[in-house]
C-alpha atoms as a PDB file:
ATOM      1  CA  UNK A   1      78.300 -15.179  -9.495  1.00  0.00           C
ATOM      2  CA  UNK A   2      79.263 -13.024 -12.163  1.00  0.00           C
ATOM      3  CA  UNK A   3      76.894  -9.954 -13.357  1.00  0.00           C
ATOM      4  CA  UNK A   4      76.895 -11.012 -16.690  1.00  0.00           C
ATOM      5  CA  UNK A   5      77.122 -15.039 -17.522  1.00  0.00           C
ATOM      6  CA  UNK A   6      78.009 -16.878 -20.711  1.00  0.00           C
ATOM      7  CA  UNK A   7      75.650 -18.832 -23.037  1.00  0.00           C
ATOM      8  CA  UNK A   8      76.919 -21.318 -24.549  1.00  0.00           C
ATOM      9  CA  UNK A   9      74.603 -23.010 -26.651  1.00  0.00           C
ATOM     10  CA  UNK A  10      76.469 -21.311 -30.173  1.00  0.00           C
ATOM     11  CA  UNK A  11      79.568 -23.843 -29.198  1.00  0.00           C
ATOM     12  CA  UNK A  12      77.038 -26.499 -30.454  1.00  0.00           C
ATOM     13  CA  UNK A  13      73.953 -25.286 -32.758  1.00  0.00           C
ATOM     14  CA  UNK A  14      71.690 -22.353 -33.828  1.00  0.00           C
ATOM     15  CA  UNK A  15      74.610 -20.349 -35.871  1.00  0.00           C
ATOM     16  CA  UNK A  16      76.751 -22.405 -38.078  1.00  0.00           C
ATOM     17  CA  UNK A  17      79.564 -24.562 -37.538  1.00  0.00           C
ATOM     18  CA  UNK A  18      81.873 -24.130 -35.011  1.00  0.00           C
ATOM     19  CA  UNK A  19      85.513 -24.878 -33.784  1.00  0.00           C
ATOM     20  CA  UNK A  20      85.754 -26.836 -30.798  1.00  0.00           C
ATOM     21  CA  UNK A  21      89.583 -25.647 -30.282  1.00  0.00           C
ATOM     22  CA  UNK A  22      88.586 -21.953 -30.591  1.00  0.00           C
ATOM     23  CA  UNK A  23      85.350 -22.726 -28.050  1.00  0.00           C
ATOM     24  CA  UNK A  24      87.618 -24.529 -25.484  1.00  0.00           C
ATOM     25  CA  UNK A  25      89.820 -21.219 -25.643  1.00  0.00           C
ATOM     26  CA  UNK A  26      87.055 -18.941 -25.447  1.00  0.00           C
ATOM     27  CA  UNK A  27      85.396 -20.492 -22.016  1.00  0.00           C
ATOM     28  CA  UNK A  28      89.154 -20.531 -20.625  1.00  0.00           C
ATOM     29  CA  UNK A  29      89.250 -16.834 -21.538  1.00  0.00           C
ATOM     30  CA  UNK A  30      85.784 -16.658 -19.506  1.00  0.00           C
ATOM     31  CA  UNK A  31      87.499 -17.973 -16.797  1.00  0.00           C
ATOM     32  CA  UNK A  32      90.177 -15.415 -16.795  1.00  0.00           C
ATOM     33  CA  UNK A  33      87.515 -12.454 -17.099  1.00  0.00           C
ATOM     34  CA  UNK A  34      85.554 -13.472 -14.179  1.00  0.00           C
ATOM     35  CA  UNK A  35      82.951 -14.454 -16.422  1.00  0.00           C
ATOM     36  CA  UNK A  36      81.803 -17.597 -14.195  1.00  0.00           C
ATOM     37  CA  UNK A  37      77.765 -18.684 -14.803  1.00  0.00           C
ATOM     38  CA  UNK A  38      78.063 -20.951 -17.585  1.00  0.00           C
ATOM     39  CA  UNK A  39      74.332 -21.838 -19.223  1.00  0.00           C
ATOM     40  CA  UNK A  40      74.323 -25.343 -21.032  1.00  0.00           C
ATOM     41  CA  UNK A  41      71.454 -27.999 -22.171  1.00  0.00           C
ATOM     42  CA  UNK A  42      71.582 -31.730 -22.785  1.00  0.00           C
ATOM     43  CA  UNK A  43      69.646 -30.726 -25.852  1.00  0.00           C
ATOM     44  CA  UNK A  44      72.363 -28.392 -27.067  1.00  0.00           C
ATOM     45  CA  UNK A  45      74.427 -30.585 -29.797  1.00  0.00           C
ATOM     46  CA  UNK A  46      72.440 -33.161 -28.186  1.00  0.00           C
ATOM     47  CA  UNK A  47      74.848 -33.695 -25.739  1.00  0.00           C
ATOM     48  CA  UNK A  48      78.252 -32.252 -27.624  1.00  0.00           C
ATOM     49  CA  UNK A  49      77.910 -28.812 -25.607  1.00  0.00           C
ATOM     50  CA  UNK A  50      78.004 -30.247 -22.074  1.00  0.00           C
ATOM     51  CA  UNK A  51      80.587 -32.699 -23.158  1.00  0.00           C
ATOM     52  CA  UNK A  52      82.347 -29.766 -24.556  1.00  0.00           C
ATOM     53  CA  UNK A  53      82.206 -27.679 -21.195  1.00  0.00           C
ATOM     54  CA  UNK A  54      83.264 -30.787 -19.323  1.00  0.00           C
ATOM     55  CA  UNK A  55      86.265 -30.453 -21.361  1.00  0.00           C
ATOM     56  CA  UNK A  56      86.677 -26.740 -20.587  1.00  0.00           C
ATOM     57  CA  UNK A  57      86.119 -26.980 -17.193  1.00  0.00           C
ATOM     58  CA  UNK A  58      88.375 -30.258 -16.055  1.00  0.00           C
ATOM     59  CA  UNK A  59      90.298 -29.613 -13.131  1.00  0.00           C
ATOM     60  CA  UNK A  60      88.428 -25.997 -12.687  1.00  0.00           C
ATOM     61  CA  UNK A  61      85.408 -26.850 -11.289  1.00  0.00           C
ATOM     62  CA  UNK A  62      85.412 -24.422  -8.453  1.00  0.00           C
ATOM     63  CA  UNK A  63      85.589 -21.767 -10.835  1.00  0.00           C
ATOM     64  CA  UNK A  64      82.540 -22.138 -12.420  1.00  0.00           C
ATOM     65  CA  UNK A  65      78.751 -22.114 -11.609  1.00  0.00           C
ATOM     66  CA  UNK A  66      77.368 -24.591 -13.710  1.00  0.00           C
ATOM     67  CA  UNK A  67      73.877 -24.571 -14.863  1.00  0.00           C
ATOM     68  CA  UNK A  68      72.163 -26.872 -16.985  1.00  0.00           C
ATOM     69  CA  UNK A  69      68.726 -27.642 -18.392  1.00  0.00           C
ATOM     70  CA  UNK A  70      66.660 -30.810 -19.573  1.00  0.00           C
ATOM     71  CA  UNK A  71      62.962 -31.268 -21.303  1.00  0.00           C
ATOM     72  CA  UNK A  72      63.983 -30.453 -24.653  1.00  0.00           C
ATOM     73  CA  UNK A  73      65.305 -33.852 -26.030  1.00  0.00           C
ATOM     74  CA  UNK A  74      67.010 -33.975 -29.775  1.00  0.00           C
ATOM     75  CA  UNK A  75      66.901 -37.023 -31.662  1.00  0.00           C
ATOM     76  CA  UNK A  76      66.732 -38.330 -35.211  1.00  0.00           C
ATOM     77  CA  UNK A  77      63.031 -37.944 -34.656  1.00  0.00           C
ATOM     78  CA  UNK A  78      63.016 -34.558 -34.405  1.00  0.00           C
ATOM     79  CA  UNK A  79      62.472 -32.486 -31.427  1.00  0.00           C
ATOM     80  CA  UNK A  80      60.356 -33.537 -28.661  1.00  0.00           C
ATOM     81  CA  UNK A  81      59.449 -32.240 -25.143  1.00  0.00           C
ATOM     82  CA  UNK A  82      60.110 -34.441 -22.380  1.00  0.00           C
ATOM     83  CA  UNK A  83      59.675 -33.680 -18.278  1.00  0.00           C
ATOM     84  CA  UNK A  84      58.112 -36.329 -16.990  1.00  0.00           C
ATOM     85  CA  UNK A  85      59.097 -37.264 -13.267  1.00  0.00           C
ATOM     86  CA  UNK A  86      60.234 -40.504 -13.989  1.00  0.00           C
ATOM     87  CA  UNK A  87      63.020 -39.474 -16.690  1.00  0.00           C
ATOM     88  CA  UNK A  88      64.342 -36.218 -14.531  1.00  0.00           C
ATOM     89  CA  UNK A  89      66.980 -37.899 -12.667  1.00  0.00           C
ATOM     90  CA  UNK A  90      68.299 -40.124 -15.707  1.00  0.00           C
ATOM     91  CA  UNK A  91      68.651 -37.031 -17.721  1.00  0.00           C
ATOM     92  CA  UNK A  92      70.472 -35.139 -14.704  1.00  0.00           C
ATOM     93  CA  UNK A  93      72.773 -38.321 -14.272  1.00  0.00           C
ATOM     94  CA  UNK A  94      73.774 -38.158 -18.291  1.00  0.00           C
ATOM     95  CA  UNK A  95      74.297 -34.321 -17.718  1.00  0.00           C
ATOM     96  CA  UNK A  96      76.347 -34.954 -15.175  1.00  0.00           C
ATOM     97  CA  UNK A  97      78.758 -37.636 -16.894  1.00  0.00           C
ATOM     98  CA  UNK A  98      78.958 -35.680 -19.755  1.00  0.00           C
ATOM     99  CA  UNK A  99      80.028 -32.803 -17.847  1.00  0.00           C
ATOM    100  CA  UNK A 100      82.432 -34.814 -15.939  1.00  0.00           C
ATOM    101  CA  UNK A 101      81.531 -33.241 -12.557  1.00  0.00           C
ATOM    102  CA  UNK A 102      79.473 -34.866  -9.689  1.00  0.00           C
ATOM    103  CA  UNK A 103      76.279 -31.592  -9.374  1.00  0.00           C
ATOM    104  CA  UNK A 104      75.395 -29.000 -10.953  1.00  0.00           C
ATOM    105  CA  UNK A 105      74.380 -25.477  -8.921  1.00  0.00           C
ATOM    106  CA  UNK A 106      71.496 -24.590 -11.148  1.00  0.00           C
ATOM    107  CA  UNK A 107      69.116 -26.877 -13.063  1.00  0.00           C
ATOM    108  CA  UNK A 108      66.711 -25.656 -15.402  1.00  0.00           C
ATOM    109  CA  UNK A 109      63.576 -27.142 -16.721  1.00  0.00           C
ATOM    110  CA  UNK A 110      63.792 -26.145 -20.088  1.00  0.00           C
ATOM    111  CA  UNK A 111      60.430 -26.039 -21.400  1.00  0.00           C
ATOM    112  CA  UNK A 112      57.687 -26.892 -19.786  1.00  0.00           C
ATOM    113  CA  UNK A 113      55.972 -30.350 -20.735  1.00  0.00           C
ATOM    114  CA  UNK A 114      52.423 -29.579 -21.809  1.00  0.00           C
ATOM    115  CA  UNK A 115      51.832 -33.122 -20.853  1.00  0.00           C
ATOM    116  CA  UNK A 116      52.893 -33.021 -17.431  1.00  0.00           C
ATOM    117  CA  UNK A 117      51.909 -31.015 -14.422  1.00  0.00           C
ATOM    118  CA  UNK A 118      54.594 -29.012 -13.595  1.00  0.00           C
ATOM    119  CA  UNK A 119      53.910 -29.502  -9.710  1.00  0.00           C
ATOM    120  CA  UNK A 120      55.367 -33.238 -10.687  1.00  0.00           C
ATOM    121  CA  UNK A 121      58.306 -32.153 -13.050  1.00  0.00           C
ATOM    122  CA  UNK A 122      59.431 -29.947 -10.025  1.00  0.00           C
ATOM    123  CA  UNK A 123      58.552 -32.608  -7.713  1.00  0.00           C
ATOM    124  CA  UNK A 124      61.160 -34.409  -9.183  1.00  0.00           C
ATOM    125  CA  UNK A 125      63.698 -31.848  -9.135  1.00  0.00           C
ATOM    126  CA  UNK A 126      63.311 -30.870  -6.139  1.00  0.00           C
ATOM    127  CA  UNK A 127      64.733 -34.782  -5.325  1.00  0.00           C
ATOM    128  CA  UNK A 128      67.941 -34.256  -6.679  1.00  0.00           C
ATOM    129  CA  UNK A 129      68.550 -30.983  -4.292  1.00  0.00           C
ATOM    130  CA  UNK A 130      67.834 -33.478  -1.519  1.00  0.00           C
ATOM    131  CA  UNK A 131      70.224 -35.547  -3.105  1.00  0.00           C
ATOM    132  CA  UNK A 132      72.786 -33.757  -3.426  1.00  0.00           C
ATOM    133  CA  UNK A 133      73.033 -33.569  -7.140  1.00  0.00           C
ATOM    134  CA  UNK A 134      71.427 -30.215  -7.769  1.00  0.00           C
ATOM    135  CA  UNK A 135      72.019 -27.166  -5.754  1.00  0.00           C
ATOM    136  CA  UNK A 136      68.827 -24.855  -6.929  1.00  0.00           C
ATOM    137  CA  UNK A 137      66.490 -25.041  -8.888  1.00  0.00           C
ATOM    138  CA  UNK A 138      65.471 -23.005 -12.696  1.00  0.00           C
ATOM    139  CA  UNK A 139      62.010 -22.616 -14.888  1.00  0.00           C
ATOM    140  CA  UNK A 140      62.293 -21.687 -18.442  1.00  0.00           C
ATOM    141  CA  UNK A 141      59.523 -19.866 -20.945  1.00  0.00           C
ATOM    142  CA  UNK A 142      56.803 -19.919 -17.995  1.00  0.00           C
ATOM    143  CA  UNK A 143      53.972 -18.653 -17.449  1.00  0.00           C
ATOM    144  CA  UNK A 144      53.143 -16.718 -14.394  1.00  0.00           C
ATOM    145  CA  UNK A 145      50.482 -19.377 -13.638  1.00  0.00           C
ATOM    146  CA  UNK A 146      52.915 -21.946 -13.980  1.00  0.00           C
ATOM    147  CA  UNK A 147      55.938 -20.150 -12.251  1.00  0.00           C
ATOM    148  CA  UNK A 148      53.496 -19.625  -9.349  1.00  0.00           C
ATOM    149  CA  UNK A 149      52.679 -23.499  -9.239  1.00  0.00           C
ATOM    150  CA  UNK A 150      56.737 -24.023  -9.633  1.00  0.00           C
ATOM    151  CA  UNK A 151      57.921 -21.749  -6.662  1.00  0.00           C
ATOM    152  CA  UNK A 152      54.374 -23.660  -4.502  1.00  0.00           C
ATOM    153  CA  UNK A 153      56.339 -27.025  -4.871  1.00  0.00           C
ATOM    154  CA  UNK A 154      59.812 -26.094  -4.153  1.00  0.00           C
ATOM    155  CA  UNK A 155      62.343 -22.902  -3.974  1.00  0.00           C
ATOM    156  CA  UNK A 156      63.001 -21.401  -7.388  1.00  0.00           C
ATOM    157  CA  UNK A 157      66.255 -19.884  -7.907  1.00  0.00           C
ATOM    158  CA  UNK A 158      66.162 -18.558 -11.208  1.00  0.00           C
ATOM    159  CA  UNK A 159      63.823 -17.885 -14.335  1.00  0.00           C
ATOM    160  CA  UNK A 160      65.243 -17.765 -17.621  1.00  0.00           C
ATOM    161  CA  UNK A 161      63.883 -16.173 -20.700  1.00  0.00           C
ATOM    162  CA  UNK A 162      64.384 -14.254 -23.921  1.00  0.00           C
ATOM    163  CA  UNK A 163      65.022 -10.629 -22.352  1.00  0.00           C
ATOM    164  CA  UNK A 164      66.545  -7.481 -24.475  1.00  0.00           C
ATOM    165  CA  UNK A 165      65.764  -4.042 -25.928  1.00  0.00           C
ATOM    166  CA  UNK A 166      65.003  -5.840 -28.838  1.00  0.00           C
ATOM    167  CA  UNK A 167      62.071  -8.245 -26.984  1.00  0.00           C
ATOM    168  CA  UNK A 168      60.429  -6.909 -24.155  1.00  0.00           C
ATOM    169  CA  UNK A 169      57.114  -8.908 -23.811  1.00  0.00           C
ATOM    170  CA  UNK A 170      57.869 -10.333 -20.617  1.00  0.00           C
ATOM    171  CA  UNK A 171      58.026  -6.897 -18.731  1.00  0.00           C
ATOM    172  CA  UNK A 172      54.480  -7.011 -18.910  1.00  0.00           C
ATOM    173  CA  UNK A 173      53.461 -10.176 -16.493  1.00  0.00           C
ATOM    174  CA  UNK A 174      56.469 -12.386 -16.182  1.00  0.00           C
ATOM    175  CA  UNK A 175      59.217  -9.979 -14.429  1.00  0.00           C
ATOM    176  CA  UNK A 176      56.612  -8.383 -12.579  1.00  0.00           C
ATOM    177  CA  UNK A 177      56.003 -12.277 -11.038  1.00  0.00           C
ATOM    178  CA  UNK A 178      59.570 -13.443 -10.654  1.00  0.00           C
ATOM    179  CA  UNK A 179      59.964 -10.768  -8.622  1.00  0.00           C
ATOM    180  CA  UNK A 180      57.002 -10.529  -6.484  1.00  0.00           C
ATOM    181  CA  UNK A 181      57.981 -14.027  -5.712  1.00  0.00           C
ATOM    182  CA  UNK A 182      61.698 -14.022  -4.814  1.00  0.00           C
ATOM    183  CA  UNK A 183      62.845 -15.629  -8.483  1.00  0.00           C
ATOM    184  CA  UNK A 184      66.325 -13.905 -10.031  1.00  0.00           C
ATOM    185  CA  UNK A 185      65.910 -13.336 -13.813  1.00  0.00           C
ATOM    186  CA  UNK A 186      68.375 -14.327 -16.202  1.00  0.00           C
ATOM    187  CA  UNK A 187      67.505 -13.553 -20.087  1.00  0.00           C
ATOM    188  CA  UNK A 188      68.785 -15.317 -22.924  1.00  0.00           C
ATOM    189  CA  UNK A 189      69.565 -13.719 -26.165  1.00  0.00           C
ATOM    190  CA  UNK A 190      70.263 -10.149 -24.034  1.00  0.00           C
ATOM    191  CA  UNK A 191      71.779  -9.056 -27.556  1.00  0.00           C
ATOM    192  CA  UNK A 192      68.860 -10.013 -29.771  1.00  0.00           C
ATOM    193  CA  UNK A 193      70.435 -13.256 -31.455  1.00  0.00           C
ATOM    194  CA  UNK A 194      72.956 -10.693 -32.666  1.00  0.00           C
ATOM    195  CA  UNK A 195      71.020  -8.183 -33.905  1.00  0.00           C
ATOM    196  CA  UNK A 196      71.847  -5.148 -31.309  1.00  0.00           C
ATOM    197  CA  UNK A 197      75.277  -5.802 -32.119  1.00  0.00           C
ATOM    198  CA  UNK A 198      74.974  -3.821 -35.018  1.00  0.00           C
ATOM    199  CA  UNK A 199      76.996  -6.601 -36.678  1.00  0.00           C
ATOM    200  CA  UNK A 200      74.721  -9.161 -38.248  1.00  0.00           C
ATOM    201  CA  UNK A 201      76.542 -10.882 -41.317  1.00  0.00           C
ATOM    202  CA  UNK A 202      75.811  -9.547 -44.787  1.00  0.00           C
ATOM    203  CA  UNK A 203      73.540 -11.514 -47.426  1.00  0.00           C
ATOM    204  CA  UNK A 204      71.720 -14.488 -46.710  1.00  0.00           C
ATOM    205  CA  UNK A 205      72.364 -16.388 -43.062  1.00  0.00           C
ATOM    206  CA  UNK A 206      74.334 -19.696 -43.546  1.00  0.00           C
ATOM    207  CA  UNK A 207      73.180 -23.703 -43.066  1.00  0.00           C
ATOM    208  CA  UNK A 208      72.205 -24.041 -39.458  1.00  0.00           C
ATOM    209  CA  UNK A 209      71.678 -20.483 -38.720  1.00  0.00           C
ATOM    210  CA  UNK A 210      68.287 -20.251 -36.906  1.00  0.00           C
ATOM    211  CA  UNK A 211      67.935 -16.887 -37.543  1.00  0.00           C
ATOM    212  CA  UNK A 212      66.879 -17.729 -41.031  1.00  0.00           C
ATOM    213  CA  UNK A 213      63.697 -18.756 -40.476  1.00  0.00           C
ATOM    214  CA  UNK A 214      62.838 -15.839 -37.297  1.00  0.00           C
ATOM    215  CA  UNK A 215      60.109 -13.241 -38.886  1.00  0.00           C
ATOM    216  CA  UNK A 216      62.521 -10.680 -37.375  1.00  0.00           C
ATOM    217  CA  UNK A 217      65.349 -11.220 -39.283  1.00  0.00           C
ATOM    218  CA  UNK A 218      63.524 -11.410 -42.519  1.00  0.00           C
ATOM    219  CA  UNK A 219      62.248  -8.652 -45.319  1.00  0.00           C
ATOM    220  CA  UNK A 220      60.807  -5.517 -43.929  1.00  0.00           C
ATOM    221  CA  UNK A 221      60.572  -6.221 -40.694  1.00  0.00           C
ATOM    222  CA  UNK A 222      64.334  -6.757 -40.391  1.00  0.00           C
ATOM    223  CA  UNK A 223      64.812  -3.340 -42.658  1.00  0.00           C
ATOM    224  CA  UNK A 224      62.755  -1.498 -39.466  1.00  0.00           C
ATOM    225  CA  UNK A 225      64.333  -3.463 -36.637  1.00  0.00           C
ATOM    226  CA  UNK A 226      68.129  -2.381 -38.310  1.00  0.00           C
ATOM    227  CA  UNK A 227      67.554   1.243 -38.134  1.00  0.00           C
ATOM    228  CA  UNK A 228      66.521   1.323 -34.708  1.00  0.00           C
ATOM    229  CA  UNK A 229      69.767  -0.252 -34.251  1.00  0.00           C
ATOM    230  CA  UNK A 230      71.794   2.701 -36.042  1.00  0.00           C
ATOM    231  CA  UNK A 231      69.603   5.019 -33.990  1.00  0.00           C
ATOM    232  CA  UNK A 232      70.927   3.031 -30.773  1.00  0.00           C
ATOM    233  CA  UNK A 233      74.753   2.372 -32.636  1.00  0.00           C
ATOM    234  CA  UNK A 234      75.159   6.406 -32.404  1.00  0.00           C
ATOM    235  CA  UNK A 235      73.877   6.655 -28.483  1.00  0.00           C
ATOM    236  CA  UNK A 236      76.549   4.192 -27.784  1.00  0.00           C
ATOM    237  CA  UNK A 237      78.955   6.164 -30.622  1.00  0.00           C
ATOM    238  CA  UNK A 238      78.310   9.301 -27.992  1.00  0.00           C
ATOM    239  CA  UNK A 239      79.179   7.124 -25.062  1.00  0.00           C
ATOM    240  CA  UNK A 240      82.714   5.783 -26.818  1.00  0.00           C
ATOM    241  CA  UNK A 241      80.945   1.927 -26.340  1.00  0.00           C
ATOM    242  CA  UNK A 242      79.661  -0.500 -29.008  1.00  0.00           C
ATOM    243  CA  UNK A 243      76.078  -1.103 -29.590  1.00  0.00           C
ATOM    244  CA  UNK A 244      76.183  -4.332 -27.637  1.00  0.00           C
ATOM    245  CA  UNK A 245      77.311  -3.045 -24.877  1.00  0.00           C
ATOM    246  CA  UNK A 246      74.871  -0.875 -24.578  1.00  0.00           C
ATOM    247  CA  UNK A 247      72.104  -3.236 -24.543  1.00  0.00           C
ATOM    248  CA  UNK A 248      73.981  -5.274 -22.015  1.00  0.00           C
ATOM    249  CA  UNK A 249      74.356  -1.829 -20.420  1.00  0.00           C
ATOM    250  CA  UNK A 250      70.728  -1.297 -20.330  1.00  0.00           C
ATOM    251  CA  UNK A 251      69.649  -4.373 -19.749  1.00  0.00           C
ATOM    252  CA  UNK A 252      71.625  -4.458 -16.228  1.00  0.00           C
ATOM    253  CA  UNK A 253      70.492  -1.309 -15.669  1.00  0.00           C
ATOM    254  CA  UNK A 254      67.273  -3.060 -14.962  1.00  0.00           C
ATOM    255  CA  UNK A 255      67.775  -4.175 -11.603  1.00  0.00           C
ATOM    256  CA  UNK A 256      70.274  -6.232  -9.508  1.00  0.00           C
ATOM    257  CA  UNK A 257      68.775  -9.362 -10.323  1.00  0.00           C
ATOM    258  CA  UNK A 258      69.271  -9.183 -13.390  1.00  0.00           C
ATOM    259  CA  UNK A 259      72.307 -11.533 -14.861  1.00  0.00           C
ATOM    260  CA  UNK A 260      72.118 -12.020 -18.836  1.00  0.00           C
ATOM    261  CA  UNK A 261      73.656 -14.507 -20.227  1.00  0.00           C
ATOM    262  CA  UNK A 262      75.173 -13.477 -24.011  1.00  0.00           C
ATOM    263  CA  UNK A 263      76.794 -16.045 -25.842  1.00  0.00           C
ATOM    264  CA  UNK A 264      79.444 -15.783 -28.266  1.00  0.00           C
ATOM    265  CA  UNK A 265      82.409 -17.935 -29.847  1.00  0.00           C
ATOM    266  CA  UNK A 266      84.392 -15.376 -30.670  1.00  0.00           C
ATOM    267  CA  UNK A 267      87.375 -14.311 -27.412  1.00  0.00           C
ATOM    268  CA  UNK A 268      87.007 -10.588 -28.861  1.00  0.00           C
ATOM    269  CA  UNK A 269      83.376 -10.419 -28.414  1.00  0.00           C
ATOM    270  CA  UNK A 270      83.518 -11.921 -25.297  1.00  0.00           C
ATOM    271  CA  UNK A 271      85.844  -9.088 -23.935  1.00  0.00           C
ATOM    272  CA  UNK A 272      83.383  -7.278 -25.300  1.00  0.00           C
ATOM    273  CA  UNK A 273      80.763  -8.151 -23.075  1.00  0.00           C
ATOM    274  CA  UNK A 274      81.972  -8.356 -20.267  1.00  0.00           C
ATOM    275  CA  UNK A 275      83.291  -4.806 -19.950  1.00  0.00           C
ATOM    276  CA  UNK A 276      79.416  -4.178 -20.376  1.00  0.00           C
ATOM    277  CA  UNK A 277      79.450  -4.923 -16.573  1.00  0.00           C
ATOM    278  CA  UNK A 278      81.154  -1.658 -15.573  1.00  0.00           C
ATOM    279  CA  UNK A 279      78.804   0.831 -17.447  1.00  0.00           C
ATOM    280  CA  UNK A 280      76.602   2.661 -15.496  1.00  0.00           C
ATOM    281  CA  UNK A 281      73.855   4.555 -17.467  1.00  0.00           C
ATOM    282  CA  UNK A 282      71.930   7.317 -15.791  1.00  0.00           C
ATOM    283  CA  UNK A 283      68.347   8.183 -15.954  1.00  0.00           C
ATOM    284  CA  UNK A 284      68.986  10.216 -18.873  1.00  0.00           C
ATOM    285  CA  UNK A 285      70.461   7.536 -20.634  1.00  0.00           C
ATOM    286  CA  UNK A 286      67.882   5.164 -20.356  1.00  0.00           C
ATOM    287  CA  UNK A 287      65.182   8.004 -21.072  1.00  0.00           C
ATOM    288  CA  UNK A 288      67.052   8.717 -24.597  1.00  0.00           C
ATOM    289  CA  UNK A 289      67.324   4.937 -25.479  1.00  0.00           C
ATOM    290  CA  UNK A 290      63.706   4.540 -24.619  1.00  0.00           C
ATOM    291  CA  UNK A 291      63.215   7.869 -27.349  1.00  0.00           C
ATOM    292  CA  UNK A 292      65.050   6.143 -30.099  1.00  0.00           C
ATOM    293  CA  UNK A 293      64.345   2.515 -30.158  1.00  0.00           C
ATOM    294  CA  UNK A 294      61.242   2.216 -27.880  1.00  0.00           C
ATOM    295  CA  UNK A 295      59.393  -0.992 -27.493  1.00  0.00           C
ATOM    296  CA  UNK A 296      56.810  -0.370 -29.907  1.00  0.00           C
ATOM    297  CA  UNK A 297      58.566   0.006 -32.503  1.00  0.00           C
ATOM    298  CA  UNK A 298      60.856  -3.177 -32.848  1.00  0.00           C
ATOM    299  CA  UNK A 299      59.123  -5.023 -35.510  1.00  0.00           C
ATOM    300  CA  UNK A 300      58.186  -8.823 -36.340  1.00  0.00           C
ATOM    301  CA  UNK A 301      57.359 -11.690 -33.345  1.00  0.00           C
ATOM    302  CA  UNK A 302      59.605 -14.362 -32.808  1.00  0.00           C
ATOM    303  CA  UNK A 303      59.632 -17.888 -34.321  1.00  0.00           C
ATOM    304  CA  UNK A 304      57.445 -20.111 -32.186  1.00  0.00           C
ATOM    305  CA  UNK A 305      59.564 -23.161 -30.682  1.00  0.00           C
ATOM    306  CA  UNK A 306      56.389 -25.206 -30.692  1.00  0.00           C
ATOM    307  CA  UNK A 307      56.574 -24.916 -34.439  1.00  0.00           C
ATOM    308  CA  UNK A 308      59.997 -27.343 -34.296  1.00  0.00           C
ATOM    309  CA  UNK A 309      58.593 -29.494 -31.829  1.00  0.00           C
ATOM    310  CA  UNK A 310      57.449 -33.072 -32.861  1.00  0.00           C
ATOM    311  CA  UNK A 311      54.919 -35.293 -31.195  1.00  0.00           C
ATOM    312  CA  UNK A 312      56.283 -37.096 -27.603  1.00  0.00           C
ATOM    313  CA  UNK A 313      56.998 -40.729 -28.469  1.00  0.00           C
ATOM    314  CA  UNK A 314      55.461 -42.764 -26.057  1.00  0.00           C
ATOM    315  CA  UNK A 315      57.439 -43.855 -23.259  1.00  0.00           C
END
């Protein structure tokens, strides 16, 4: 696949309206970049995003690797977590009609169910591979304890989580794991929901902008989190590259398992991005970002998703 993929929840939710015209355009311009791991979620629009990439994609299929992810489950009741057993191949099959295509090369369990033994969850995935529905197999958010009881039950291709200069808690445990046990890493939000772009909008963010209610984004802690992101604007001045592509830069630099997955609805940006893929920053690089903007000093945690979660209706 590609060394950088494309996110594409932002088509759908999380930062203000979008354009379905201008999104169609900007996954054919993936196309035409070579940018070809596509991440999706039934939750995402609660259903418009995959129905939107089935759109993108129709009569390109081969082009793409497709990935998709269930358990989170959107719904005038809120938002729920869902992964029992029973319900994993329904919500594949609805993924896969809205999609328009007959598999999908990587599925994702999006959150783990708290109710549920993830030995079962898998269990169930791993069906669909034998199938014929599902080519591999993903784990979001784990825990090493529960990515070791995911990989026990069947292959794991790939674990996804939130992954930048900007959050770097799960160097700690989680990469160490994934890779002790054979699992590629793909990170979500590789530019920090925007922020290492260096180009967050001005004033207050808009309706349906998540980043309104993240402690990061907010008061001082966002005042502290912006100048480190000057301090790493003028490395990437020095270098004659943008901010962003610098943390994509760096973020690649981490190994060759590595494959972030920025999203963006903009064709610009996502020219942007890519190009990240053909930086290559030497020791000395990565010793002088670590100087300017190290770990400790990025500032505020990130909003809890069990905060937005509602109770599991029965079934």
């Amino acid at each position: 696949m590609s060394a950088l993929g494309l996110g594409c929840m932002g088509f759908s939710q999380a930062y203000g309206p979008a354009d379905d015209e201008e999104s169609v355009a900007t996954l054919h311009a993936a196309l035409e970049l070579g940018v070809t791991l596509w991440d999706t979620a039934m939750s995402y629009g609660s259903g418009h995003n995959e129905q939107l990439i089935g759109r993108a994609i129709r009569g390109r299929r081969e082009e793409v690797v497709l990935a998709s992810k269930f358990g989170i489950v959107r719904g005038e009741d809120g938002v729920r977590l869902d992964a029992r057993p029973e319900h994993v191949r329904g919500y594949c099959e609805a993924s896969l009609r809205r999609l328009g295509v007959a598999h999908l090369d990587l599925y994702y369990l999006h959150r783990v169910d708290p109710q549920v033994p993830i030995e079962e969850t898998v269990g169930a995935m791993a069906e669909l591979v034998a199938g014929g529905t599902v080519r591999h197999l993903g784990v979001s958010e784990v825990t090493v304890e529960q990515l070791e009881r995911a990989v026990a039950t069947h292959p794991i291709s790939a674990l996804q989580c939130e992954w930048s200069l900007f959050w770097r808690e799960v160097e700690d445990e989680v990469v160490p794991a994934a890779r002790r046990l054979g699992v590629g890493l793909v990170p979500y939000s590789p530019l920090g929901r925007g922020m290492l772009t260096g180009a967050l909008p001005s004033g207050e963010f808009g309706d349906g902008d998540f980043r309104g209610s993240d402690p990061r984004f907010q008061g001082e802690q966002l005042a502290r989190n912006l100048a480190l992101v000057d301090a790493v604007g003028r490395l990437a001045t020095q270098r004659g590259i943008t901010p962003g592509q610098l943390a994509l830069a760096w973020l690649l630099a981490q190994g060759p398992d590595v494959v972030p997955i920025p999203g963006t609805r903009r064709r610009e940006r996502l020219v942007e991005n890519a190009a990240a893929a053909e930086i290559e920053l030497s020791p000395a690089d990565l010793q002088q970002l670590e100087e300017v903007a190290p770990r400790v000093e990025w500032s505020g945690d990130r909003q809890s998703f069990a905060a937005h979660l509602t109770a599991r209706t029965p079934a």
